[in-house]
Protein backbone atom coordinates (compact mmCIF):
# COMPACT_ATOMS: atom_id res chain seq x y z
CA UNK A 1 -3.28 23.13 3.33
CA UNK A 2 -3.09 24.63 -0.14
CA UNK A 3 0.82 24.85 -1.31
CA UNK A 4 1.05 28.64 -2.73
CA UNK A 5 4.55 28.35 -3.69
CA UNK A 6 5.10 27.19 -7.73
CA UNK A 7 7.09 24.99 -7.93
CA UNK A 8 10.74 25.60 -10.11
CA UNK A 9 10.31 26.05 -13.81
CA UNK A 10 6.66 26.61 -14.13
CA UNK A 11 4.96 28.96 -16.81
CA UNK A 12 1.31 30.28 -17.29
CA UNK A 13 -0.57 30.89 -20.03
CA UNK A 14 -0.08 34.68 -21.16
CA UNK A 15 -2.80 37.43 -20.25
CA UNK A 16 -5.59 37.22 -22.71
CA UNK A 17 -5.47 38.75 -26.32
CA UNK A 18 -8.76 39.13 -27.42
CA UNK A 19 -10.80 41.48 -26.50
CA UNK A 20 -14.20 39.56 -27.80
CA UNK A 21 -13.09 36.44 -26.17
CA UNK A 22 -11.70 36.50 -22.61
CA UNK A 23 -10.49 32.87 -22.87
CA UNK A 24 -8.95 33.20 -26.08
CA UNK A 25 -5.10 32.39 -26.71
CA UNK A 26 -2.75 33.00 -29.12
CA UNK A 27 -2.76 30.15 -31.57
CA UNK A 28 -1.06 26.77 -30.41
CA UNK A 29 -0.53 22.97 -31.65
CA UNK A 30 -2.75 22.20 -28.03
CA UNK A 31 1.19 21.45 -26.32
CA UNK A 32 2.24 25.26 -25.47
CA UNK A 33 2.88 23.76 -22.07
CA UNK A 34 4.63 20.87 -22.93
CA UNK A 35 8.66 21.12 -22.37
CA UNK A 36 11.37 19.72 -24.87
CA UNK A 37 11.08 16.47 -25.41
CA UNK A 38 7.44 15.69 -24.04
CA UNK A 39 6.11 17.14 -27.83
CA UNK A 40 3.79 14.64 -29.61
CA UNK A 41 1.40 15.78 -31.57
CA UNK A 42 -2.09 14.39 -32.04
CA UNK A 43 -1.66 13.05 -35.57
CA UNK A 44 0.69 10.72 -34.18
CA UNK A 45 -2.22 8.80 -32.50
CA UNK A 46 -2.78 5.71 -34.87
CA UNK A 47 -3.63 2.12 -35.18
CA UNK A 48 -0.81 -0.41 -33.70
CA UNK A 49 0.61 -2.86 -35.70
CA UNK A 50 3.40 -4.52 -34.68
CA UNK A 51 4.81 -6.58 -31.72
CA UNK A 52 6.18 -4.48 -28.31
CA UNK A 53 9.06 -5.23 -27.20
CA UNK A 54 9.42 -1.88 -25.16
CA UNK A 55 11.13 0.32 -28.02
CA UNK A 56 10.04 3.08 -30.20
CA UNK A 57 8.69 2.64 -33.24
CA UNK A 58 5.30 0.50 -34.41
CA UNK A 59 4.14 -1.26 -31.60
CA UNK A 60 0.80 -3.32 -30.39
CA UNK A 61 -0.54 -1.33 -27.46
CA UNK A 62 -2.63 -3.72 -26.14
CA UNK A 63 -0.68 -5.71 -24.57
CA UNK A 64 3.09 -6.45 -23.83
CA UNK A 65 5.10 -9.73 -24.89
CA UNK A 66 3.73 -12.20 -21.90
CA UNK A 67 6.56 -13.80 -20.28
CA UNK A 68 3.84 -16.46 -18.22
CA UNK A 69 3.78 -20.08 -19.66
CA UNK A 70 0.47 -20.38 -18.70
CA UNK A 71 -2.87 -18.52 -18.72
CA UNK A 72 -3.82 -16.46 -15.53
CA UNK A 73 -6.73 -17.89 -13.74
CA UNK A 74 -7.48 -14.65 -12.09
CA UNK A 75 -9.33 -12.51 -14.11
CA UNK A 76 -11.68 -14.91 -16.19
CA UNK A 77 -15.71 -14.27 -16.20
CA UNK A 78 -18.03 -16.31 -14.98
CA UNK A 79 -18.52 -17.24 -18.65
CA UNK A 80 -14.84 -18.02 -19.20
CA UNK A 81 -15.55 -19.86 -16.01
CA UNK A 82 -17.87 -22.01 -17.07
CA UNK A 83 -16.50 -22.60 -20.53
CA UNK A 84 -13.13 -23.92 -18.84
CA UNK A 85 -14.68 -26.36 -16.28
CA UNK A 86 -16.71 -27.62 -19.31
CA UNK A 87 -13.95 -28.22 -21.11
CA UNK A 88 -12.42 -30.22 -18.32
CA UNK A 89 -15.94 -32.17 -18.38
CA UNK A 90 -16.93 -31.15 -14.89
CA UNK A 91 -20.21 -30.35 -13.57
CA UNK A 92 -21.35 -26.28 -13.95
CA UNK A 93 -21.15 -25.43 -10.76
CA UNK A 94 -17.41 -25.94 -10.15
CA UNK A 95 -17.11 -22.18 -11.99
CA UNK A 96 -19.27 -20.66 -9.35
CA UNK A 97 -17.07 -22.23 -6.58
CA UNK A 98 -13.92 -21.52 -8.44
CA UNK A 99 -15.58 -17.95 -9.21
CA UNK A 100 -15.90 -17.56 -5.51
CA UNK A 101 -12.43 -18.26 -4.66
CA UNK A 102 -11.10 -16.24 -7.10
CA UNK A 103 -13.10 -13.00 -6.27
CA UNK A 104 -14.60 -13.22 -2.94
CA UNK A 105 -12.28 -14.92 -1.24
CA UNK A 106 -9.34 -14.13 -3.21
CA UNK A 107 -6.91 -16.76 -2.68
CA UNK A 108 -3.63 -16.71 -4.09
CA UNK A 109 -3.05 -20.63 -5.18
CA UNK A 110 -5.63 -23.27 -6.94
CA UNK A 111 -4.38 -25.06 -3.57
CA UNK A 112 -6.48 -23.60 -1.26
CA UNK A 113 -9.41 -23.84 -3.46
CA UNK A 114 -10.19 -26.91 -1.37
CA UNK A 115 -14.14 -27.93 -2.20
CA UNK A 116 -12.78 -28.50 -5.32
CA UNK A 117 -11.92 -31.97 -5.85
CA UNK A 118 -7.93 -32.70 -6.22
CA UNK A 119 -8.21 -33.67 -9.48
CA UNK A 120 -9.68 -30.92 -10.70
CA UNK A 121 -7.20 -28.68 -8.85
CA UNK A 122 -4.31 -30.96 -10.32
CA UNK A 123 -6.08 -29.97 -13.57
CA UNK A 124 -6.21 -26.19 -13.07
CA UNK A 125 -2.90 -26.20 -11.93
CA UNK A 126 -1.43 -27.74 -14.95
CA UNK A 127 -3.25 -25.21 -17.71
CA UNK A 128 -3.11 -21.95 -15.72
CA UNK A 129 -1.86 -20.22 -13.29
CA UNK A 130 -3.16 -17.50 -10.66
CA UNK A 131 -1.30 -14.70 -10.13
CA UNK A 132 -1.75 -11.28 -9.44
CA UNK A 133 0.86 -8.00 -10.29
CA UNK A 134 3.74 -7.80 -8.62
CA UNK A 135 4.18 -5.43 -6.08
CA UNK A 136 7.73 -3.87 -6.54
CA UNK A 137 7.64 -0.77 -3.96
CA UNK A 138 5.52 0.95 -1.57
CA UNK A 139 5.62 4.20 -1.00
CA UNK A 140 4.09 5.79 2.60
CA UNK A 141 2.88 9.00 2.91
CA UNK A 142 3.16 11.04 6.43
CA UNK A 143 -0.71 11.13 5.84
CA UNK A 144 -1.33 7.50 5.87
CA UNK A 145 -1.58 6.79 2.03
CA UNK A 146 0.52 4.37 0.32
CA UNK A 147 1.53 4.39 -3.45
CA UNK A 148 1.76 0.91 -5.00
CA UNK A 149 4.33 0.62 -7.73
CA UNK A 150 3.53 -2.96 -9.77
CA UNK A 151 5.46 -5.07 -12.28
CA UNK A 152 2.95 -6.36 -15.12
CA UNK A 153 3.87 -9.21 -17.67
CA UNK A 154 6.49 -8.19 -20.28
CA UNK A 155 8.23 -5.67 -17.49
CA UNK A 156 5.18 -2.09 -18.43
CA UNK A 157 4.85 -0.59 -14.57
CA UNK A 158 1.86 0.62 -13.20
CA UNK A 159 0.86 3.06 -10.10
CA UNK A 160 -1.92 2.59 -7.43
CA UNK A 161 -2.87 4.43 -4.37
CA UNK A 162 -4.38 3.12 -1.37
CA UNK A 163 -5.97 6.21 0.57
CA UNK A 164 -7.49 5.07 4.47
CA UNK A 165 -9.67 8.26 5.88
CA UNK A 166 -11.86 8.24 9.18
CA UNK A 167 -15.35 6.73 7.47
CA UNK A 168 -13.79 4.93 4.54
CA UNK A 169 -11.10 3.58 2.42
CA UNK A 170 -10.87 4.03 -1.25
CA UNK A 171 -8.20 2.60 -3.99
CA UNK A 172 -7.54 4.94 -7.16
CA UNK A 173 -6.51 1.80 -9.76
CA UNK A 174 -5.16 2.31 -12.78
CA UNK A 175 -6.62 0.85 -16.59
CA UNK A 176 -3.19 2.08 -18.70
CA UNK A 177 0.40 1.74 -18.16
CA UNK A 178 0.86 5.16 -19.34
CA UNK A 179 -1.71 7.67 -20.84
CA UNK A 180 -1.77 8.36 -24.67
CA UNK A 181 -3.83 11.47 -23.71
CA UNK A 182 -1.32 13.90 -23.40
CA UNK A 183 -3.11 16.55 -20.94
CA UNK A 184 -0.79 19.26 -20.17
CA UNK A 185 -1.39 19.26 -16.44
CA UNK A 186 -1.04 15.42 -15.74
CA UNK A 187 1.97 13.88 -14.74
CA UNK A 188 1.35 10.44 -16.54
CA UNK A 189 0.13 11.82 -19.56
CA UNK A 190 3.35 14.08 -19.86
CA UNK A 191 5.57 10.50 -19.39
CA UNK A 192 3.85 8.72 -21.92
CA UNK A 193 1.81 5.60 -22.62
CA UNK A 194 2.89 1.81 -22.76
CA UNK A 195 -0.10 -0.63 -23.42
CA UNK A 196 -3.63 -1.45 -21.63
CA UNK A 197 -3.47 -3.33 -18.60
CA UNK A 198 -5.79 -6.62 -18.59
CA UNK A 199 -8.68 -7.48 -17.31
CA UNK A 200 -6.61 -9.47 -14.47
CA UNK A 201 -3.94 -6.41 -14.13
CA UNK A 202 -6.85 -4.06 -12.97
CA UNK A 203 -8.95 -6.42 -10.72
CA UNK A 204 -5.24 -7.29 -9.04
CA UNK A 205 -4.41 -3.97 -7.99
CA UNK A 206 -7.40 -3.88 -6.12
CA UNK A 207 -7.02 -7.22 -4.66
CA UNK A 208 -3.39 -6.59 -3.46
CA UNK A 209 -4.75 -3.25 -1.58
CA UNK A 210 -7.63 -5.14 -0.08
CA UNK A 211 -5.25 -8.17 1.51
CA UNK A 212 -2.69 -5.90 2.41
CA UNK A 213 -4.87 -2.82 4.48
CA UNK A 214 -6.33 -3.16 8.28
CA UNK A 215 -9.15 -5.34 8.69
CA UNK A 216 -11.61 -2.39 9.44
CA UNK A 217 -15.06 -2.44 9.47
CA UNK A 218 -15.23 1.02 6.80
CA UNK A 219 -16.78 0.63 3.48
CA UNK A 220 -14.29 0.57 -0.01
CA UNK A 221 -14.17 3.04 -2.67
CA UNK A 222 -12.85 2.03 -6.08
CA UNK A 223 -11.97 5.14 -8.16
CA UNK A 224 -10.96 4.58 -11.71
CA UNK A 225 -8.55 7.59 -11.52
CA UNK A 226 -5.38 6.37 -11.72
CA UNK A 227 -3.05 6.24 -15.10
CA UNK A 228 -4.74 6.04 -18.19
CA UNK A 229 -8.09 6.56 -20.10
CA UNK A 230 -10.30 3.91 -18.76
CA UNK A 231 -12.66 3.87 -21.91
CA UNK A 232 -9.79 3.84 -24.30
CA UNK A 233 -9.36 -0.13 -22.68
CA UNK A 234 -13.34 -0.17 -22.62
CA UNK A 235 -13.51 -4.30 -22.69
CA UNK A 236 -10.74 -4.92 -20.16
CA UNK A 237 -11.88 -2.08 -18.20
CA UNK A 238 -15.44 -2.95 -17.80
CA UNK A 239 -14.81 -6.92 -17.28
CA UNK A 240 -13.01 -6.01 -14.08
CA UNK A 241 -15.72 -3.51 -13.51
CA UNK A 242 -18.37 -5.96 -13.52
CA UNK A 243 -16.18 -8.76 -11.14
CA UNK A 244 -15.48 -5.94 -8.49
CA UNK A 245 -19.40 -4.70 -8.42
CA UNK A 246 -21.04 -8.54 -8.43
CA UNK A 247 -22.28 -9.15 -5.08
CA UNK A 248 -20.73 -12.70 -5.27
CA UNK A 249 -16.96 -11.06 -6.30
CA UNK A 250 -15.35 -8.56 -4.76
CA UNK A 251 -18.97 -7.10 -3.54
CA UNK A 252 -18.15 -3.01 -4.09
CA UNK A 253 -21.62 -1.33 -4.25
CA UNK A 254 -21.85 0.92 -7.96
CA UNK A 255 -22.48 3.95 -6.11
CA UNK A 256 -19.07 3.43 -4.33
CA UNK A 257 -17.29 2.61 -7.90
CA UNK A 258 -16.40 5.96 -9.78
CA UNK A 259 -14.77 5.72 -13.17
CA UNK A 260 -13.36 8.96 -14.65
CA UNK A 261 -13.00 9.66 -17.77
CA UNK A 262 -12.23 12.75 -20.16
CA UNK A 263 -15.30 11.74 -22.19
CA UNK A 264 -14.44 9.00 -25.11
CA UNK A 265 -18.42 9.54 -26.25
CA UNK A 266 -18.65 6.26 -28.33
CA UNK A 267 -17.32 4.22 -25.36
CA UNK A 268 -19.39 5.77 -22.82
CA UNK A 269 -22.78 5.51 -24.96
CA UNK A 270 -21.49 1.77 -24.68
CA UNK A 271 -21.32 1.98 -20.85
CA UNK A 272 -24.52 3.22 -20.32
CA UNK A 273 -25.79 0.02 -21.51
CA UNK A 274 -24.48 -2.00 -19.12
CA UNK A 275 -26.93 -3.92 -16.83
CA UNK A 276 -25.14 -2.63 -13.74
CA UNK A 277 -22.80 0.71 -14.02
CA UNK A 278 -20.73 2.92 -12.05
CA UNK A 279 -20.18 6.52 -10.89
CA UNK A 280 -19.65 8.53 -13.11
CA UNK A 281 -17.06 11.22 -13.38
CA UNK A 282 -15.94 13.69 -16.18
CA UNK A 283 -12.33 15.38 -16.85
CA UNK A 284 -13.78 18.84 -17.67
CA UNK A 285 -10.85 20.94 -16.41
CA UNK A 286 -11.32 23.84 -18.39
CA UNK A 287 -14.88 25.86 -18.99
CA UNK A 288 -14.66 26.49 -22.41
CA UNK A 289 -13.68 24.55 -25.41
CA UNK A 290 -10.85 26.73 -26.67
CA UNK A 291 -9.28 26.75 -23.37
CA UNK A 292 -9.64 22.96 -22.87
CA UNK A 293 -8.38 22.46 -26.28
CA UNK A 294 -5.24 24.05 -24.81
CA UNK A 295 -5.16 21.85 -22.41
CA UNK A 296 -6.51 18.32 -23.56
CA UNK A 297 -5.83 17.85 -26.61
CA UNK A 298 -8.83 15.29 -26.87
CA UNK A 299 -11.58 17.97 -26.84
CA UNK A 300 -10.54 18.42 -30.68
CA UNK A 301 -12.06 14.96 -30.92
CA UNK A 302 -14.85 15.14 -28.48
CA UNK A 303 -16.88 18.71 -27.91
CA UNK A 304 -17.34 19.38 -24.29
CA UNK A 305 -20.83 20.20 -24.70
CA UNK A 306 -21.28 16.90 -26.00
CA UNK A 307 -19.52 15.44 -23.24
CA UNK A 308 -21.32 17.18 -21.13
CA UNK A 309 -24.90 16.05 -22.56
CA UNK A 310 -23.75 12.33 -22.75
CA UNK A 311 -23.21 12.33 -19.08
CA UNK A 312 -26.59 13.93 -18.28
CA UNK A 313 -27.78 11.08 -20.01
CA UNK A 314 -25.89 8.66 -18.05
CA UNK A 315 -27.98 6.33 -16.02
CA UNK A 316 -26.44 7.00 -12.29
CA UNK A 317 -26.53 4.35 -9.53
CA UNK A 318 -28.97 4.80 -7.33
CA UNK A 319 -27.37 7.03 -4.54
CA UNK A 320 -24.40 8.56 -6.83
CA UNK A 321 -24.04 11.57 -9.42
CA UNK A 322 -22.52 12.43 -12.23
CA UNK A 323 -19.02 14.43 -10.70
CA UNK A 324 -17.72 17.56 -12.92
CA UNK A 325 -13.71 17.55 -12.07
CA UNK A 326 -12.02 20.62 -12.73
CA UNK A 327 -8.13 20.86 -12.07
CA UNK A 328 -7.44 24.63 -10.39
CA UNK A 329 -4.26 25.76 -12.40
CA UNK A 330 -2.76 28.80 -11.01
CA UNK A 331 -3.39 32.07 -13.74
CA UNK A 332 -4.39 29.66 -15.97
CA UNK A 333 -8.13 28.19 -15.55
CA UNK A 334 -8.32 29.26 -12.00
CA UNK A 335 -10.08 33.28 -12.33
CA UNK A 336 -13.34 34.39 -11.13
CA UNK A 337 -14.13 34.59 -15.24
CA UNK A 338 -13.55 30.94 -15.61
CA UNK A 339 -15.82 30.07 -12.71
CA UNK A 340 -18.52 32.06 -14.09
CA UNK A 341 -18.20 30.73 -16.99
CA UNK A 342 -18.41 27.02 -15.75
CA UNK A 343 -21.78 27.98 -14.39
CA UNK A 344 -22.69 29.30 -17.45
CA UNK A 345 -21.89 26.01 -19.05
CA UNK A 346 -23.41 23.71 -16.07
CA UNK A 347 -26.55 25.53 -16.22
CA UNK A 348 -29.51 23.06 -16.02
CA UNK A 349 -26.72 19.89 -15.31
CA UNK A 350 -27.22 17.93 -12.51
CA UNK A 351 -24.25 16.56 -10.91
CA UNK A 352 -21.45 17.87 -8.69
CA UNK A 353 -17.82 19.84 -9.02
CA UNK A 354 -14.80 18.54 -7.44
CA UNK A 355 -12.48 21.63 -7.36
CA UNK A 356 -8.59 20.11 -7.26
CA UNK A 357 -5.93 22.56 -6.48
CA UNK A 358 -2.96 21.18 -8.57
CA UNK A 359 -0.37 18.92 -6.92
CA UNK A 360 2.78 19.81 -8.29
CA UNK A 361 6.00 17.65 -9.95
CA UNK A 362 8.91 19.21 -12.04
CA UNK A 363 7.74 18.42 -14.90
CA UNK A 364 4.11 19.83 -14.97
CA UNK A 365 4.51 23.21 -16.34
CA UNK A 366 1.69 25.00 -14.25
CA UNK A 367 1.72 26.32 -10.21
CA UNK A 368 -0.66 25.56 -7.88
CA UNK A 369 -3.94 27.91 -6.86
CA UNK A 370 -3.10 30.50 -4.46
CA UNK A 371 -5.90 30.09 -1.58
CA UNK A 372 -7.34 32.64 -2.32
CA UNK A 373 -8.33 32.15 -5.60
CA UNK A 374 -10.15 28.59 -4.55
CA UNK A 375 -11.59 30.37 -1.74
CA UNK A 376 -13.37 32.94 -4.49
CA UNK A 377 -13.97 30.17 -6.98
CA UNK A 378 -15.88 28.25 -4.62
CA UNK A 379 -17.71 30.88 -3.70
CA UNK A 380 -18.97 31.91 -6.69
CA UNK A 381 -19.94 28.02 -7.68
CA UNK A 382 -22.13 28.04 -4.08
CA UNK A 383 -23.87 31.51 -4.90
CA UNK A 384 -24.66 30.01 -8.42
CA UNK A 385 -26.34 26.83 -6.94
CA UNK A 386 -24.08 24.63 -7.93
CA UNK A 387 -23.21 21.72 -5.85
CA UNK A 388 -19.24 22.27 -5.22
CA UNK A 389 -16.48 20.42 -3.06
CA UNK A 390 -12.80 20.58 -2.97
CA UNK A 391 -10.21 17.72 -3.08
CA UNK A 392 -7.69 17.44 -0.32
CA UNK A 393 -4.32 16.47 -1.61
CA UNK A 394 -3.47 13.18 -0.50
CA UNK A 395 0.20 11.62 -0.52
CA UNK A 396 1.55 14.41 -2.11
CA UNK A 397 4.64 14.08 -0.44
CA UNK A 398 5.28 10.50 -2.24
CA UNK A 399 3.75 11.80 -5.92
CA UNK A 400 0.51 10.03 -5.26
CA UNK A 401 -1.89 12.68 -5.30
CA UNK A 402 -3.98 13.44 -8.09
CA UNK A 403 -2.33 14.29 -11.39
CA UNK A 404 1.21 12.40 -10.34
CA UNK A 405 1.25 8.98 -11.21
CA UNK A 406 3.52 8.26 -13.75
CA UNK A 407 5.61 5.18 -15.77
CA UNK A 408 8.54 4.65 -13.84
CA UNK A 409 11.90 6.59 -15.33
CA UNK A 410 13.35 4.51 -17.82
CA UNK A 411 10.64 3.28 -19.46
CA UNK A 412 10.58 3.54 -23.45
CA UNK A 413 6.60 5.01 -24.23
CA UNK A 414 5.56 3.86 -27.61
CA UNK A 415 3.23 5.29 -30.09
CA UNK A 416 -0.19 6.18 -28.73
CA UNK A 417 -3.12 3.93 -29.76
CA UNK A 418 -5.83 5.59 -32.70
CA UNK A 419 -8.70 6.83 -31.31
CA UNK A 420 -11.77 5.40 -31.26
């Protein structure tokens, strides 16, 4: 069910103001919504320099100070792979065998790698290790979802949620420890950013989930919707991406792999090369560009009609489509004139809308959708012939849901990366 009660200390945007524009606002810095002390303007987004060592000021953000004496094992390419056994002066295929245990198998010591010789495990064992995050707290939902907290290398946390339904199971991962985005609406945007998680970070979340649910015979679901910009950490990113869709890793089918993003167009002209690619799903959130300026900050880099064209270029799975997602904020982007107005900008765009009623937290300054107005905003989508679904909050009740991941309290945020 839909909550209809706003939570304490929300605001909405004030009734419109001009009468030409029905989605015009009075003139803002794009963080009207923000409250003290979550105010960063855009300009501060620039190119790291610096070490991290988790306070403010100049800062790398690609990576924290890595407390591990030795490489991690988990995570390398087939390429890497092959490079290492090489180096070792073994014969090729020992990085397809080693490739397998890592990925399909997923063991969690060189030990049990056992069709490897013991010397070369002796070997592995003394230049790397294999680890994967650490899980520091679960969280369990009284609708059967469980929120992952994890411990990365130089002490950044990161949130995951594992989400079991009748005909499948799906993991939202996260590529950031933090968001440097800043959307208005989204808990872990509103607490900051920390660094990008590596290539090994992202494929362990998934991993962990995996070994840890019911040995079910349901199909898995990967969404890329968890904390952070996935295309802002493109090469990290889309290394794990292509480990967790080979049939000889972790096997997840591209049309079951969605990776969300709010539209970083030279990153996602990159994707589209890929041999093998994901689902793809845009952050639209708002129908028009002033309103979404309002409300994403980024759209002052990246137009949403160009967005919107890149992804109808987008070469889909076979079996998938390109998924519009649109975040239903009470007063605020949530009228029958904003839903009209979507369809006005949809028109001729193949692909889907995924309507999510906002989950609430004290610190997002919006309230939810009344019923009502989903009911009506729906309705109008259908009538217009455009493919339409809502979300169903899931582990709301442990900040899990959509929108509510977040770096744990305490942690310093640092300055934002440059974008690209």
């Amino acid at each position: 069910m839909i909550a209809t009660a706003a939570p304490e200390r929300t605001a909405a945007l004030p009734p419109p103001t001009n009468d030409h524009d029905p989605f015009a606002r009075p003139s803002t810095d794009g963080r009207r919504f923000r409250r003290e002390g979550h105010q960063t303007k855009p300009s501060r987004l620039r190119e790291p320099s610096g070490e991290n060592h988790g306070r403010p000021g100049p800062a790398r953000y690609n990576e924290d100070v890595d407390l591990a004496a030795k490489p991690n094992l988990f995570g390398l390419s087939r390429a890497a792979l092959g490079e290492l056994v090489s180096s070792l002066r073994e014969p090729a295929y020992r990085a397809t065998q080693i490739y397998t245990w890592l990925y399909r198998r997923r063991v969690r010591s060189i030990a049990e790698m056992t069709d490897l010789t013991k010397s070369l495990r002796d070997s592995l064992a003394a230049s790397h290790d294999l680890r994967w995050p650490t899980v520091i707290e679960r969280g369990h939902s009284r609708d059967g979802t469980i929120k992952y907290l994890f411990r990365l290398d130089g002490g950044a946390t990161i949130e995951s949620v594992y989400i079991p339904e009748e005909r499948r199971r799906t993991i939202c991962i996260s590529t950031q420890a933090g968001c440097p985005l800043e959307c208005a609406f989204c808990l872990t945007g509103i607490s900051g950013y920390k660094r990008n998680l590596k290539a090994w970070e992202i494929l362990g979340q998934v991993a962990t989930v995996m070994q840890e649910a019911p040995r079910e015979e349901k199909a898995w679901n990967i969404v890329v919707m968890g904390m952070g910009e996935p295309l802002l950490n493109y090469d990290n990113t889309v290394a794990a991406l292509r480990v967790l869709m080979d049939p000889d890793g972790f096997a997840v089918a591209a049309k079951k792999l969605t990776v969300s993003t709010v539209g970083i167009l030279p990153a996602l002209e990159k994707l589209m090369q890929e041999p093998v690619r994901p689902n793809l799903a845009i952050s639209l959130h708002a129908p028009t560009k002033e309103l979404r300026r309002e409300l994403m900050p980024i759209e002052e880099r990246y137009d949403i009609k160009d967005v919107i064209a890149a992804a109808q270029r987008y070469p889909i799975p076979h079996g998938g489509a390109v998924t519009y997602e649109y975040v239903l904020l009470g007063g605020v982007n949530d009228q029958p004139e904003h839903a009209r107005a979507l369809v006005r900008l949809l028109r001729g765009s193949r692909g889907k809308v995924n309507l999510i009623p906002l989950n609430p937290a004290p610190e997002i300054p919006f309230a939810p959708p009344t019923r009502e107005a989903v009911d009506e905003f729906c309705r109008i989508l259908s009538e217009a012939r455009v493919t339409v679904s809502v979300r169903r909050p899931r582990g709301q009740d442990i900040l899990a849901a959509c929108g509510q991941l977040h770096l744990t309290r305490g942690e310093v945020p640092v300055p934002a990366p440059a974008l690209p």
